[in-house]
Protein backbone atom coordinates (compact mmCIF):
# COMPACT_ATOMS: atom_id res chain seq x y z
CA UNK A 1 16.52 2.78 0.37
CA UNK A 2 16.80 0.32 2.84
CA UNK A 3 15.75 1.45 6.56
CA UNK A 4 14.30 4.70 5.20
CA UNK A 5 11.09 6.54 5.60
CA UNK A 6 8.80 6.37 3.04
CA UNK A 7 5.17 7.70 1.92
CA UNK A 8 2.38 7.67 -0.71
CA UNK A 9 -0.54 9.10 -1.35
CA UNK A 10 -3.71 6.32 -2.76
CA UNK A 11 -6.57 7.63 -4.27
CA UNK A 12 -9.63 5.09 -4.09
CA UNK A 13 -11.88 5.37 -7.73
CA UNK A 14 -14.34 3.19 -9.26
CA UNK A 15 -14.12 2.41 -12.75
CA UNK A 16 -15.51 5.76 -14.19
CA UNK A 17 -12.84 7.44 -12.09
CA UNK A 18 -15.44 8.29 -9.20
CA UNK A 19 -13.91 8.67 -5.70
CA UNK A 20 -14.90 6.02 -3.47
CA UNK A 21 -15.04 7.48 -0.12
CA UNK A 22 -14.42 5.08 3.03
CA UNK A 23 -12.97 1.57 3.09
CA UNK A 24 -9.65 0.51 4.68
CA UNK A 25 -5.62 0.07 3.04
CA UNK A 26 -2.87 -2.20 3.38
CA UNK A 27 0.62 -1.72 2.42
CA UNK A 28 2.72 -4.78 2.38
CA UNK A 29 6.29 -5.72 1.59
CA UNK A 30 6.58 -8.95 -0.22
CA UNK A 31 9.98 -10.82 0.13
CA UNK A 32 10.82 -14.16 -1.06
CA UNK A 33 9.91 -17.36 0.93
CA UNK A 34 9.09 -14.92 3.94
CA UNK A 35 5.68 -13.42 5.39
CA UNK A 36 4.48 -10.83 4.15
CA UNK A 37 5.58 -7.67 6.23
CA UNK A 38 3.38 -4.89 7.10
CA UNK A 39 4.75 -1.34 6.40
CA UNK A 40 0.96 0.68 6.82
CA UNK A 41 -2.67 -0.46 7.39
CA UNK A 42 -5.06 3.09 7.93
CA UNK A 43 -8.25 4.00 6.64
CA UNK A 44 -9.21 5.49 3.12
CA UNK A 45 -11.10 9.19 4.27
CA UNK A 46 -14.06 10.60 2.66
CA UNK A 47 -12.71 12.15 -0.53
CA UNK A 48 -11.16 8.00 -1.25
CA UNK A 49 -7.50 8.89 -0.32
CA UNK A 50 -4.78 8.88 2.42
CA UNK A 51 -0.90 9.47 2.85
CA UNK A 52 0.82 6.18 3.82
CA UNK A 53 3.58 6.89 5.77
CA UNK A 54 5.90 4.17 6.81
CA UNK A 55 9.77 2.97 7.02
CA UNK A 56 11.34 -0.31 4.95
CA UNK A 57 12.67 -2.82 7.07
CA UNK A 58 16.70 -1.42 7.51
CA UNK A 59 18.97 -4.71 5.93
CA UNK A 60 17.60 -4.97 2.82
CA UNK A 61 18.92 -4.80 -0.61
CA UNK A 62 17.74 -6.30 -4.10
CA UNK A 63 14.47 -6.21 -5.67
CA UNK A 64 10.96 -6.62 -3.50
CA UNK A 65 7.26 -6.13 -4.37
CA UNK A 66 5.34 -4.14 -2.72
CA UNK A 67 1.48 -4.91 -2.25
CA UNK A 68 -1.35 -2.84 -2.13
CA UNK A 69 -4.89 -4.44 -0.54
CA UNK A 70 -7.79 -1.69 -0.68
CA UNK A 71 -11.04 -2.74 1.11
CA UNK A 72 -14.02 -0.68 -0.38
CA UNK A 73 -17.98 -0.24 -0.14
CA UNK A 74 -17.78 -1.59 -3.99
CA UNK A 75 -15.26 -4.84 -3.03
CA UNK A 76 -11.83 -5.48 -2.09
CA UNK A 77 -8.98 -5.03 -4.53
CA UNK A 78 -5.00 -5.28 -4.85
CA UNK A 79 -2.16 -4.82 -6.68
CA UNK A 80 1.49 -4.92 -6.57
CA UNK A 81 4.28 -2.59 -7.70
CA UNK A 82 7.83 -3.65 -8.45
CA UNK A 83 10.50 -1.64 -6.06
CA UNK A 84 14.40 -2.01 -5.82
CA UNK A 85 15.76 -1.12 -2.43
């Protein structure tokens, strides 16, 4: 929901499903025609993972994207995940 808290847990793997320890995280809301809007940006620990904790922007109702942006010792990678607030 709008203006809630929120929180995930990433896990950081390589292709054979190997933890990739270190590296950095970005959590992003995507809106139309707007920026971009930062809900979490932390560091991935030594076992590859960490608990995002953050709060959506209060005022907001429809459907949004959200966008993940991992930074890695193998690369940089991101995807995005559909979400209806």
């Amino acid at each position: 929901m709008a203006g809630s808290e929120a929180s995930v847990r990433v896990v950081a793997t390589d292709s054979k499903n190997d933890i990739l320890a270190g590296g950095a995280l970005r959590i992003e809301l995507l809106k139309d025609g707007d920026a971009p809007c930062l809900l979490f940006e932390g560091s991935l620990g030594r076992r590859g993972t960490t608990e995002a904790q953050f709060r959506f922007p209060s005022g907001l109702v429809g459907n949004f994207k959200l966008r993940y942006s991992a930074d890695t010792p193998i690369g940089a990678t991101e995807f995005t995940l559909d979400v209806r607030l």
